[in-house]
N, C-alpha and C. Protein backbone atom coordinates (compact mmCIF):
# COMPACT_ATOMS: atom_id res chain seq x y z
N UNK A 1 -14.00 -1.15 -11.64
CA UNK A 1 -13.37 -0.66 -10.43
C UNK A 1 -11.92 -0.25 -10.71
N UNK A 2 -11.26 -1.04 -11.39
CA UNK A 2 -9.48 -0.96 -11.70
C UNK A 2 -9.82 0.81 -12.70
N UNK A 3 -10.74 1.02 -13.56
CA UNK A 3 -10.86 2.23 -14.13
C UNK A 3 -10.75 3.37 -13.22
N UNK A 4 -11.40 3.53 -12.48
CA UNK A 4 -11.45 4.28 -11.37
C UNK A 4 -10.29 4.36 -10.69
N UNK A 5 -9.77 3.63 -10.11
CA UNK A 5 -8.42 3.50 -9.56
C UNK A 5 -7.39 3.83 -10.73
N UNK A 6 -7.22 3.66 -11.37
CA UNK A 6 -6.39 4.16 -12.67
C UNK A 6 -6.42 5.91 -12.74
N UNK A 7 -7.99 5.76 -13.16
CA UNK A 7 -8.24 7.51 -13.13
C UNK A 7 -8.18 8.40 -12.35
N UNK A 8 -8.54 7.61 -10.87
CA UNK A 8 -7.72 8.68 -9.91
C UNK A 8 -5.86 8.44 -9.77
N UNK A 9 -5.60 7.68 -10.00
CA UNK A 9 -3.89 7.77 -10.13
C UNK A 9 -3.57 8.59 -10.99
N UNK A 10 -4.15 8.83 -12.34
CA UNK A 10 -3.40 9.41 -13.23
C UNK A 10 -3.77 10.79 -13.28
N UNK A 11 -4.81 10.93 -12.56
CA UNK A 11 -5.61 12.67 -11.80
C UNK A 11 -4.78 12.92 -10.23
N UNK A 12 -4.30 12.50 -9.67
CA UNK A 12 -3.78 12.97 -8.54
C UNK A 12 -4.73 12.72 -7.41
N UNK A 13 -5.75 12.02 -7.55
CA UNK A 13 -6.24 11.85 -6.42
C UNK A 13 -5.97 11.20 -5.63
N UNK A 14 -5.28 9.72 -5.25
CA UNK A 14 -4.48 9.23 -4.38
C UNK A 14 -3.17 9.85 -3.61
N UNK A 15 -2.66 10.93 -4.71
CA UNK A 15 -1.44 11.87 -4.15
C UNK A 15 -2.06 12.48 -3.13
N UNK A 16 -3.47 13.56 -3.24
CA UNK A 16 -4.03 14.07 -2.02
C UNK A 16 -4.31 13.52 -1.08
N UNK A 17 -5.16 12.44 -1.48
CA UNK A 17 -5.81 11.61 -0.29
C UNK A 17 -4.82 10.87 0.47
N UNK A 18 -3.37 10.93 0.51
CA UNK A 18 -2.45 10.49 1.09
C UNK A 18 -1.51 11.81 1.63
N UNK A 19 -1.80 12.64 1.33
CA UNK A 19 -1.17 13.61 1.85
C UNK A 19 -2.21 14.48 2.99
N UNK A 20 -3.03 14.06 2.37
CA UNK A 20 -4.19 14.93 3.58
C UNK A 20 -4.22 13.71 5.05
N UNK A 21 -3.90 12.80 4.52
CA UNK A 21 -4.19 11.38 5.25
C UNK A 21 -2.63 11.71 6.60
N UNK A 22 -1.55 11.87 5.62
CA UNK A 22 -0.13 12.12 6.16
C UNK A 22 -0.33 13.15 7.03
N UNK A 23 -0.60 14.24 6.90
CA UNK A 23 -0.72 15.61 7.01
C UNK A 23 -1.65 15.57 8.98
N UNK A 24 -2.56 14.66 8.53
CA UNK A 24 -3.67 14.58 10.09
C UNK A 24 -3.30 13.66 11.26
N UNK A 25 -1.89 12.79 10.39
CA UNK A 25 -1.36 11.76 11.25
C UNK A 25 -0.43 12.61 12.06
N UNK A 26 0.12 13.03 10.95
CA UNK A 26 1.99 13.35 11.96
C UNK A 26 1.26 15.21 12.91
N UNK A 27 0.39 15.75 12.17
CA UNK A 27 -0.58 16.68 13.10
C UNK A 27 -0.48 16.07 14.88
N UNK A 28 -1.04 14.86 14.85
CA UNK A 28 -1.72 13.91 15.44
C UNK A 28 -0.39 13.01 16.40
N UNK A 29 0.54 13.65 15.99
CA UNK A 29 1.55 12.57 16.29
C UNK A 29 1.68 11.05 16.15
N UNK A 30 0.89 10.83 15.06
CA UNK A 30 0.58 9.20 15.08
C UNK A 30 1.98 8.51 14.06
N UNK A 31 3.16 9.71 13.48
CA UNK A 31 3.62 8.80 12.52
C UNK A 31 5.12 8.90 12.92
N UNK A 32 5.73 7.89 12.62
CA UNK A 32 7.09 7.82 13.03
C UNK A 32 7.81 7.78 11.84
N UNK A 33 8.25 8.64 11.67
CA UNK A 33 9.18 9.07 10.13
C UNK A 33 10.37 8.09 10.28
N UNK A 34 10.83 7.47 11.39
CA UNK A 34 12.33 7.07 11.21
C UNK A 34 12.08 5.09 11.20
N UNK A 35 10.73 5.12 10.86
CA UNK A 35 10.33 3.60 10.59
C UNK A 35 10.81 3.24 8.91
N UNK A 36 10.81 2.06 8.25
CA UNK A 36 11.28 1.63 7.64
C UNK A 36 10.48 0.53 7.26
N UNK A 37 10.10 -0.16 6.24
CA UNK A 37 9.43 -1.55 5.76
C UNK A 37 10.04 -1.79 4.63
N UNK A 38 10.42 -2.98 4.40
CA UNK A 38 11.35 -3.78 3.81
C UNK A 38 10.66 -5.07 3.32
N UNK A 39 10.33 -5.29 1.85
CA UNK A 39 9.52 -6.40 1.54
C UNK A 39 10.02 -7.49 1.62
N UNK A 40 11.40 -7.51 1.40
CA UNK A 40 12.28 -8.56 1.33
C UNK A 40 12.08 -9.78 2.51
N UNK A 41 11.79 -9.20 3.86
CA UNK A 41 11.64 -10.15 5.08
C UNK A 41 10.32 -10.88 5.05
N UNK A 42 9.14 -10.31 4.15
CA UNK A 42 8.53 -11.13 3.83
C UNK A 42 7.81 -12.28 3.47
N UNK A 43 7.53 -13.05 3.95
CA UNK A 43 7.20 -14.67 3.76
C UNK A 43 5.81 -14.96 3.26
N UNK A 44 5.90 -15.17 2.23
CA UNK A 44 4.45 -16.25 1.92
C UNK A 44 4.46 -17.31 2.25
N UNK A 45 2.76 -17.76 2.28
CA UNK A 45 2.38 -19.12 2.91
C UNK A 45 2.73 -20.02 1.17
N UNK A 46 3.13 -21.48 1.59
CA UNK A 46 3.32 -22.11 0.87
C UNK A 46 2.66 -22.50 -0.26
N UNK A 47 1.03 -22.06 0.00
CA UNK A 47 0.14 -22.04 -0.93
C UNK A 47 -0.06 -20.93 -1.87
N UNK A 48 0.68 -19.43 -1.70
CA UNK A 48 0.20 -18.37 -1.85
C UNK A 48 0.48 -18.59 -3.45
N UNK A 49 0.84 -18.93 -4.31
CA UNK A 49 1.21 -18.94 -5.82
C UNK A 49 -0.04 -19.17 -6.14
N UNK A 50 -0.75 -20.46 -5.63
CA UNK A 50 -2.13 -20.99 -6.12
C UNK A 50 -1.87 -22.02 -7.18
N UNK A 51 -0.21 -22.29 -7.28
CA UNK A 51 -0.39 -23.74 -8.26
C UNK A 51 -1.27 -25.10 -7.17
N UNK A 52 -1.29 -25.88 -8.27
CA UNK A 52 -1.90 -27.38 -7.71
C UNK A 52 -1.09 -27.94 -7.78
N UNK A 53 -1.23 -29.11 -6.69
CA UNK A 53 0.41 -30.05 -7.19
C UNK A 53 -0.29 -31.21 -7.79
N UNK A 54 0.65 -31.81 -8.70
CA UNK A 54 0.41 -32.43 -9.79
C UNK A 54 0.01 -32.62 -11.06
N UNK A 55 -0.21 -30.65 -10.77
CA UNK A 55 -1.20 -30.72 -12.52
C UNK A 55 -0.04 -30.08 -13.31
């Protein structure tokens, strides 16, 4: 599966399929260009690493 996903990254196929995707939204009025996402505010759950405690 990761091959595939590789091969379309390095072929441009995710570039289209996100631009055709972009292209039908803001058409559509569905996209708000002056939004912003910021990973930093982000929070994982305390478990999300997947250590064990004690080992």
């Amino acid at each position: 599966m990761y091959d595939r996903f590789a091969r379309w990254d390095d072929d441009g196929t995710w570039a289209k399929i996100e631009k055709a995707l972009q292209g039908e939204a803001d058409a559509a009025g569905d996209l708000d260009w002056a939004a912003q996402a910021d990973s930093t505010i982000m929070r994982a759950h305390q478990h999300a690493a997947g250590a064990r405690k004690g080992g």
